[in-house]
PDB file of N, CA and C in Angstrom:
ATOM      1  N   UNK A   1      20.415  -0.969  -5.810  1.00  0.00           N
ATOM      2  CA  UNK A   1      20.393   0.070  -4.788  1.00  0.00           C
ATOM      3  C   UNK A   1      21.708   0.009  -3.997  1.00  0.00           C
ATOM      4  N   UNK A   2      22.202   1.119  -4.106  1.00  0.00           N
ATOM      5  CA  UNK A   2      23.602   1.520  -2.840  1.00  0.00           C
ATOM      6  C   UNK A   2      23.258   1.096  -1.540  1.00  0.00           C
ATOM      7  N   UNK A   3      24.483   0.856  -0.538  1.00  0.00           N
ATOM      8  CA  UNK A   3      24.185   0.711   0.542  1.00  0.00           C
ATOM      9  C   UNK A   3      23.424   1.735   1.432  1.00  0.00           C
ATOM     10  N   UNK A   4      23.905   3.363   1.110  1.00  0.00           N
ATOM     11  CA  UNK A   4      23.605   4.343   1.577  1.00  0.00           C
ATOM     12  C   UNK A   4      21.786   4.525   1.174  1.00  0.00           C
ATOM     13  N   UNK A   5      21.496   3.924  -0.124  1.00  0.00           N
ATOM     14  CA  UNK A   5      20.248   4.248  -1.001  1.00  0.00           C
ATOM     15  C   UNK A   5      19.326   3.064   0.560  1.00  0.00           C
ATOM     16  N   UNK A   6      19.802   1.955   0.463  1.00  0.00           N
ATOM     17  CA  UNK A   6      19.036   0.806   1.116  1.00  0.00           C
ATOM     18  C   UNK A   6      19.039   1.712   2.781  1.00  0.00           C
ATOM     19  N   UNK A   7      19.836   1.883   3.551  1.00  0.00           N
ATOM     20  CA  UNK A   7      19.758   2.522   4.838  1.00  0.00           C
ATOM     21  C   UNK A   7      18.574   3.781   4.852  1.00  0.00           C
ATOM     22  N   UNK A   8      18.947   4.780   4.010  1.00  0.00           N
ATOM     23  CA  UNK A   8      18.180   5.881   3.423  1.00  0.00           C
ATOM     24  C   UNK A   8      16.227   5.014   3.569  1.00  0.00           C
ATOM     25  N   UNK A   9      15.976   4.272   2.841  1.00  0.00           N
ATOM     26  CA  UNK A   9      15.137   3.718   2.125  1.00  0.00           C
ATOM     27  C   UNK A   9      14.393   2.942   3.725  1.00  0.00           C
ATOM     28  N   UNK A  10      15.318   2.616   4.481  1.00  0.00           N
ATOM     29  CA  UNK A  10      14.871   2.220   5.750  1.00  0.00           C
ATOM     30  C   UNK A  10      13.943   3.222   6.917  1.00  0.00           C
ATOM     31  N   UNK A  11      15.154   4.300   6.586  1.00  0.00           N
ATOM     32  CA  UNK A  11      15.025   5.374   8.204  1.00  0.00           C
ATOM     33  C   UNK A  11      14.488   6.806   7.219  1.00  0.00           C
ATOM     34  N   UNK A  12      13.594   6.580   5.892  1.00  0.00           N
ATOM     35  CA  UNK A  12      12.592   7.743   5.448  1.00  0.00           C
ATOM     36  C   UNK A  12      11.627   7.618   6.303  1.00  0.00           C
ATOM     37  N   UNK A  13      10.878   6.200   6.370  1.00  0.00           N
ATOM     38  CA  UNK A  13       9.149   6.833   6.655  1.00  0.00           C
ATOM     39  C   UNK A  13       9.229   7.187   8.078  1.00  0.00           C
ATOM     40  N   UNK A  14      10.241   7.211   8.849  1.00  0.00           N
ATOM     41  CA  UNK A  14      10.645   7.675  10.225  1.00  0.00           C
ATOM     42  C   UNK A  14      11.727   8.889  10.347  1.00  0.00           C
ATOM     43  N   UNK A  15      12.377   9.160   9.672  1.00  0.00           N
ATOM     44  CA  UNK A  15      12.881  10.377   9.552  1.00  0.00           C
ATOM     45  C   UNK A  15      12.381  11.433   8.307  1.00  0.00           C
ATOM     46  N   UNK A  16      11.963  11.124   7.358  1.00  0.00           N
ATOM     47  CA  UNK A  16      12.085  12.239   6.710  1.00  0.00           C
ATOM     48  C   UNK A  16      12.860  11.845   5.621  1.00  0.00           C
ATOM     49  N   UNK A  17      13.069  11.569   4.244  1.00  0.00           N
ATOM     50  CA  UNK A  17      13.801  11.471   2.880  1.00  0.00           C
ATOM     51  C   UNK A  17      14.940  12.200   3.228  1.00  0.00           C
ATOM     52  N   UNK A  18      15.278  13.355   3.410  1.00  0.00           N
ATOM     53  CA  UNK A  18      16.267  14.139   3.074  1.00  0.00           C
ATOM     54  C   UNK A  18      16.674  14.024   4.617  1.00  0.00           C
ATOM     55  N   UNK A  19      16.197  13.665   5.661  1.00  0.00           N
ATOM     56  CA  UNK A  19      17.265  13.436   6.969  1.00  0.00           C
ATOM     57  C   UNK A  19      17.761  11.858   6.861  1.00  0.00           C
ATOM     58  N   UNK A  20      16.805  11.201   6.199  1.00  0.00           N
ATOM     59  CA  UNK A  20      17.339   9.157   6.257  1.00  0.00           C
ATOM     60  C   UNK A  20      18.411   9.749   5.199  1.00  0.00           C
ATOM     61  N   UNK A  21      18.611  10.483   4.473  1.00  0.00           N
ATOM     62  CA  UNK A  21      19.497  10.196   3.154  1.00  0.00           C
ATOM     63  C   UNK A  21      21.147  10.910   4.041  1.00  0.00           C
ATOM     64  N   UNK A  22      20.626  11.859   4.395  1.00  0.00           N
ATOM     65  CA  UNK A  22      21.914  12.485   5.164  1.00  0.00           C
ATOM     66  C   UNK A  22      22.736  11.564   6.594  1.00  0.00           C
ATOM     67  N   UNK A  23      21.697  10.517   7.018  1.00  0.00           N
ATOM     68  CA  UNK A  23      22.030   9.788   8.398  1.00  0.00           C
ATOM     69  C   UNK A  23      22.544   9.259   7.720  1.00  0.00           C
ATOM     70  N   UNK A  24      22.661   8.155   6.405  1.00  0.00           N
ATOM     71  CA  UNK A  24      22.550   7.191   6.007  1.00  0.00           C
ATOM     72  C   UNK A  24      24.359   6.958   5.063  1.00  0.00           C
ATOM     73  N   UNK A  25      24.169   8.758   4.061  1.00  0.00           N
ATOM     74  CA  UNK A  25      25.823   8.844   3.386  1.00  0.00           C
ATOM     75  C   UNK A  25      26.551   9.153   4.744  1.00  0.00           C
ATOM     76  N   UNK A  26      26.930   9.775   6.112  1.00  0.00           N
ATOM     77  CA  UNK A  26      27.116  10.201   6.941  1.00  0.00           C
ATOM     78  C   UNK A  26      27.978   8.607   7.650  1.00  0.00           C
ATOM     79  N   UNK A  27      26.550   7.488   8.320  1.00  0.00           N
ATOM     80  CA  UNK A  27      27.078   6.671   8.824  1.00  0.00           C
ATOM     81  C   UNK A  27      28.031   5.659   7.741  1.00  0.00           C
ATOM     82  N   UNK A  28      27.605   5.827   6.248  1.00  0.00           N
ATOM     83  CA  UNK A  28      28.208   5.032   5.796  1.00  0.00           C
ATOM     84  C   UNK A  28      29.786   5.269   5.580  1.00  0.00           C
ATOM     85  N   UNK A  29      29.828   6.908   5.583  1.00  0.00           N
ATOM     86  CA  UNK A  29      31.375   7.107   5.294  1.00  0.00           C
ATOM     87  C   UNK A  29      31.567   6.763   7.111  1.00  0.00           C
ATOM     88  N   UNK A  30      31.237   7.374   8.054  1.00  0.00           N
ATOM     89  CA  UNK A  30      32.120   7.244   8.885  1.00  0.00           C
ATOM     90  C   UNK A  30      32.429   5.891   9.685  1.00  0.00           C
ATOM     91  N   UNK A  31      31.580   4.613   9.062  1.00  0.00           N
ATOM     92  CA  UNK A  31      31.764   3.335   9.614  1.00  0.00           C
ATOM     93  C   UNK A  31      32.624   2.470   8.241  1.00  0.00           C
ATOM     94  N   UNK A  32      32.850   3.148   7.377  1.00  0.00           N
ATOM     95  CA  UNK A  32      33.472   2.222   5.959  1.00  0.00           C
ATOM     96  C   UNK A  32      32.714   1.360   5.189  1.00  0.00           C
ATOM     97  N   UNK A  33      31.233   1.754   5.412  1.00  0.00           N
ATOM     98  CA  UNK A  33      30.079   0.651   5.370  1.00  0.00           C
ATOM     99  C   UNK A  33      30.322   0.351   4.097  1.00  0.00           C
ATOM    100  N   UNK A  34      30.473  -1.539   3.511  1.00  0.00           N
ATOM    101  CA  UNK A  34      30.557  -1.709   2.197  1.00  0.00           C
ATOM    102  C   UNK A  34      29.433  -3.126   2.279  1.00  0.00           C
ATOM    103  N   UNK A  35      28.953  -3.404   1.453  1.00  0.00           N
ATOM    104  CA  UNK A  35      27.865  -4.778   1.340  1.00  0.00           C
ATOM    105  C   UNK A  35      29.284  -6.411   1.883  1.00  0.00           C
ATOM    106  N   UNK A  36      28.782  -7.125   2.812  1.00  0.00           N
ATOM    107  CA  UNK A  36      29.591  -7.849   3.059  1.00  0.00           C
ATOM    108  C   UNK A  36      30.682  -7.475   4.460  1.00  0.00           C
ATOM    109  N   UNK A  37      29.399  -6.344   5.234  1.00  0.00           N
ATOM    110  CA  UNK A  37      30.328  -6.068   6.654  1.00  0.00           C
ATOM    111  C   UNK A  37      30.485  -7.040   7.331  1.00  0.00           C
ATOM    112  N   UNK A  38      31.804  -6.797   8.277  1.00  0.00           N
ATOM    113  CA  UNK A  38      32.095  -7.729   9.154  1.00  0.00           C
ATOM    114  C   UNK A  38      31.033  -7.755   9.996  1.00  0.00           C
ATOM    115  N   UNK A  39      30.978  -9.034  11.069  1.00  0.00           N
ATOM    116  CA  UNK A  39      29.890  -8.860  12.194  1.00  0.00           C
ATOM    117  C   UNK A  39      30.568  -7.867  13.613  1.00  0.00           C
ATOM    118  N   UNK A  40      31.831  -7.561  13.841  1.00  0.00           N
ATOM    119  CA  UNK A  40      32.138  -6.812  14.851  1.00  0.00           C
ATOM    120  C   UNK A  40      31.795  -5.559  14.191  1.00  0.00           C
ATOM    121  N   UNK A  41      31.943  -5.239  12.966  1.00  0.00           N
ATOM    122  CA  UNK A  41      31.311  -3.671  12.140  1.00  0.00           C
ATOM    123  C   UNK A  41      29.793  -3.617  12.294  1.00  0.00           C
ATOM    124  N   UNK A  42      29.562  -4.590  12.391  1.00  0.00           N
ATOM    125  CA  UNK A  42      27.750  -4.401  11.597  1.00  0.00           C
ATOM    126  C   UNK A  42      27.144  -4.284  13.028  1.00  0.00           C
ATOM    127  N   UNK A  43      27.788  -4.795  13.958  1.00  0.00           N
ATOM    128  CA  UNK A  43      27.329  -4.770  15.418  1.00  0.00           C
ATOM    129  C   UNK A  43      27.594  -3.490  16.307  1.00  0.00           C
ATOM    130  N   UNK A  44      28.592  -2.548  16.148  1.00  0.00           N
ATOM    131  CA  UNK A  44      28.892  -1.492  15.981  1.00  0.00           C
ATOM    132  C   UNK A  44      28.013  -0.421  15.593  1.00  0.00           C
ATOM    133  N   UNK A  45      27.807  -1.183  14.149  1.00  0.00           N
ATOM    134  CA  UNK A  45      26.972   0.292  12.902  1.00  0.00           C
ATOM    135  C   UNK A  45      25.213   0.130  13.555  1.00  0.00           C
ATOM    136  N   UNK A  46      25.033  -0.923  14.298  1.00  0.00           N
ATOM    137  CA  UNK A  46      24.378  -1.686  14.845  1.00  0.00           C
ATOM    138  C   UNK A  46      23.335  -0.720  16.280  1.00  0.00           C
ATOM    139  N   UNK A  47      24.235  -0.517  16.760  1.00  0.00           N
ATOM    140  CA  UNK A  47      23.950   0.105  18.279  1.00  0.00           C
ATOM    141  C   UNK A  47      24.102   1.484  18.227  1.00  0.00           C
ATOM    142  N   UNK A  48      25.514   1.657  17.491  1.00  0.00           N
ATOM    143  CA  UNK A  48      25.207   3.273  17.309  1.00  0.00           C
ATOM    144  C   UNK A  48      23.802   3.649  16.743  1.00  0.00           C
ATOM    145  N   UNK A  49      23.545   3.550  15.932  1.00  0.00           N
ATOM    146  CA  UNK A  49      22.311   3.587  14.802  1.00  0.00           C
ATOM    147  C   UNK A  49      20.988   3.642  15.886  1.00  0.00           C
ATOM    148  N   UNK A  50      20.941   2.292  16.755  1.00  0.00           N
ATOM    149  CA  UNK A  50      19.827   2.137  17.846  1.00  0.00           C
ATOM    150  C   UNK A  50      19.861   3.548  18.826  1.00  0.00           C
ATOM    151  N   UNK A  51      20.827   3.992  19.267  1.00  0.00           N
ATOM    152  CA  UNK A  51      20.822   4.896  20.216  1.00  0.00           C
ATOM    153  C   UNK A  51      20.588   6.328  19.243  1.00  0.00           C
ATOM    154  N   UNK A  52      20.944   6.568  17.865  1.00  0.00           N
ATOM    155  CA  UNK A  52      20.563   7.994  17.807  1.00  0.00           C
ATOM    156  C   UNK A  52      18.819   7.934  17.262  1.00  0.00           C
ATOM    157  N   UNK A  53      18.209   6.532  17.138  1.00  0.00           N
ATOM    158  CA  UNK A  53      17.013   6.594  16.791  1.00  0.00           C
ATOM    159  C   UNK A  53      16.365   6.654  18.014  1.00  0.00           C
ATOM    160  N   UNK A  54      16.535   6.538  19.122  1.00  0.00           N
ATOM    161  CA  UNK A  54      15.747   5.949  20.318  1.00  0.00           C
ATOM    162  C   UNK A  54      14.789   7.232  20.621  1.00  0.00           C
ATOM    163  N   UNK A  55      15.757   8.844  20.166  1.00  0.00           N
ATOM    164  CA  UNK A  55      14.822   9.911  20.972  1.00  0.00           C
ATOM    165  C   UNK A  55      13.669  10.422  19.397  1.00  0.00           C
ATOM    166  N   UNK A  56      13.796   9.388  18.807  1.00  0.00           N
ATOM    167  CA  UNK A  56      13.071   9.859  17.225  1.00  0.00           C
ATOM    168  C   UNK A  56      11.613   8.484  17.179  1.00  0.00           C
ATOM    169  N   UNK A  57      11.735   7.164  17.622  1.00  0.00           N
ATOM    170  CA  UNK A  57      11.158   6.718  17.521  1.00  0.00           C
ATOM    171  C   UNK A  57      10.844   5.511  19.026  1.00  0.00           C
ATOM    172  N   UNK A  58      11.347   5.824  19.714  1.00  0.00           N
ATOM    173  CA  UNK A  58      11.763   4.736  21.021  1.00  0.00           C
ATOM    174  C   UNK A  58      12.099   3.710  21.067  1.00  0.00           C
ATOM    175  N   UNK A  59      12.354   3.281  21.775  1.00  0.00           N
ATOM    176  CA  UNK A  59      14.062   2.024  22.552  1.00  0.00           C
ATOM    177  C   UNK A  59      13.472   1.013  21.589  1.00  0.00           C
ATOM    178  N   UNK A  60      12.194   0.548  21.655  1.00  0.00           N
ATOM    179  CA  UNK A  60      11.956  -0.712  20.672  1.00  0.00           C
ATOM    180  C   UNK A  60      11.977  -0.772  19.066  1.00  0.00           C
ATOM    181  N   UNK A  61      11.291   0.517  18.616  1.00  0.00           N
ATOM    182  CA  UNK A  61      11.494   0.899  17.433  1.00  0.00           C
ATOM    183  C   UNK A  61      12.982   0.761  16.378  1.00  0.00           C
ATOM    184  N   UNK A  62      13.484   1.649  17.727  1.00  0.00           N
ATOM    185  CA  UNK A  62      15.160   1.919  17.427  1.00  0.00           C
ATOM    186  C   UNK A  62      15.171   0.258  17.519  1.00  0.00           C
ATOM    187  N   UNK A  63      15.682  -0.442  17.933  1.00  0.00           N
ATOM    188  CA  UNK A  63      15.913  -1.263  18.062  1.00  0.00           C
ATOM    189  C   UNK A  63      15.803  -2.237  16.753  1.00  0.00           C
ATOM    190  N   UNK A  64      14.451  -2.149  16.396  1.00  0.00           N
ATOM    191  CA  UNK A  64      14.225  -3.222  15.085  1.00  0.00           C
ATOM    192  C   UNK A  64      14.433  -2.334  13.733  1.00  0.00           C
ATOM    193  N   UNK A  65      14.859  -1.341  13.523  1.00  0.00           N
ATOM    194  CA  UNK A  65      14.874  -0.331  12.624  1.00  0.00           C
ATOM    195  C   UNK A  65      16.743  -0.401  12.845  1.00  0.00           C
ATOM    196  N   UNK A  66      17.341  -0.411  13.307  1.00  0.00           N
ATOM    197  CA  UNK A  66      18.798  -0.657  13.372  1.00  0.00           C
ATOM    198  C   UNK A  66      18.525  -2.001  12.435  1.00  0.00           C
ATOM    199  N   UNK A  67      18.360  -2.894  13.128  1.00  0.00           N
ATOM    200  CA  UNK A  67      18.622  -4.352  12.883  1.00  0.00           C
ATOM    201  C   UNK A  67      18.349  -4.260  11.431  1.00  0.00           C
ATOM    202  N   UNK A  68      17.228  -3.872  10.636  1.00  0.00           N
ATOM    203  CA  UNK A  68      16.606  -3.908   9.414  1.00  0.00           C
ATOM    204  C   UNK A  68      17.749  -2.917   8.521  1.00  0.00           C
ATOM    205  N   UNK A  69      18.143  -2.215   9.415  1.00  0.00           N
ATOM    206  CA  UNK A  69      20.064  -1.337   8.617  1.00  0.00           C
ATOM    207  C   UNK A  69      20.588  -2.418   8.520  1.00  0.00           C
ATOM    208  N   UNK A  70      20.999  -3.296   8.964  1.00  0.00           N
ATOM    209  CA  UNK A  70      21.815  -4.215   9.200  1.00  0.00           C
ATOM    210  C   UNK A  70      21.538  -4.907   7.881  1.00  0.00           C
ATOM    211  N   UNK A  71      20.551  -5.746   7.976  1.00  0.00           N
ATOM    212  CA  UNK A  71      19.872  -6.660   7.005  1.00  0.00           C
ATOM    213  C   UNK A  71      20.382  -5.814   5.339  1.00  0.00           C
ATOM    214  N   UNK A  72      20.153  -4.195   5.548  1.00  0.00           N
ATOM    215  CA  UNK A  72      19.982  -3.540   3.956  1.00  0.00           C
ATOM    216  C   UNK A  72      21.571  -3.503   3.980  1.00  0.00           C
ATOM    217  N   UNK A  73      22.486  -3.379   4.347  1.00  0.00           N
ATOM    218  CA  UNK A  73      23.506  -3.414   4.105  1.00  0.00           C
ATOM    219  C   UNK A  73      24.051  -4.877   3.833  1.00  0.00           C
ATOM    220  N   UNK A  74      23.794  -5.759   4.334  1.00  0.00           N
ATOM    221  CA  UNK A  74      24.175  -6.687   4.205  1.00  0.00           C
ATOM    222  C   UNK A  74      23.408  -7.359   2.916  1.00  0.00           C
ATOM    223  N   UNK A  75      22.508  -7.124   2.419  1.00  0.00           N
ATOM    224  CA  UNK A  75      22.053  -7.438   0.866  1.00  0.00           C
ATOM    225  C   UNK A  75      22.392  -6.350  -0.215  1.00  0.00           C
ATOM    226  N   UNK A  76      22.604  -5.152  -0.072  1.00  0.00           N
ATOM    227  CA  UNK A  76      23.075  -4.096  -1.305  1.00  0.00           C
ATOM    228  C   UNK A  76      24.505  -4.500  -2.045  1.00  0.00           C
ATOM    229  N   UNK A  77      24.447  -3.658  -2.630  1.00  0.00           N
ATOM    230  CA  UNK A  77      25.492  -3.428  -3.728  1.00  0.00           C
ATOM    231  C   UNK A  77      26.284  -2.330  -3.464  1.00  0.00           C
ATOM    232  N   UNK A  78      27.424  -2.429  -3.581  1.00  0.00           N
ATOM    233  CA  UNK A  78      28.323  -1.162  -3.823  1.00  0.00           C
ATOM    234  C   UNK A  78      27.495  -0.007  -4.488  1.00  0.00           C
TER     235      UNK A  78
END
């Protein structure tokens, strides 16, 4: 699974397939997201991510649903 496929695969059963898939190629081009991010990137891809989920699922949700981006990027594949 792509990095974009693993993010996607995260933020469906809370967004929607075809909105997790569009958040997901979107943040990955515009953060350079590759498997093996730095921690000042991933902390970054990190918070942004928390704040556009917060009005979709709330502050705590967002919160552990970022982090679990984190985790899928950091185990995928190119």
């Amino acid at each position: 699974m792509t990095v974009p496929e693993r993010i996607a695969a995260v933020l469906a059963p809370h967004l929607g397939e075809h909105s997790a898939d569009a958040v997901a190629r979107h943040l990955c081009a515009k953060f350079d997201v590759q498997p093996g991010i730095d921690n000042a990137k991933a902390g970054e891809l990190r918070e942004f991510l928390r704040r556009g989920l917060v009005a979709f699922v709330g502050a705590e949700r967002a919160t552990s649903l970022a982090a679990e981006c984190i985790g899928a990027v950091r185990t995928a594949r190119v």
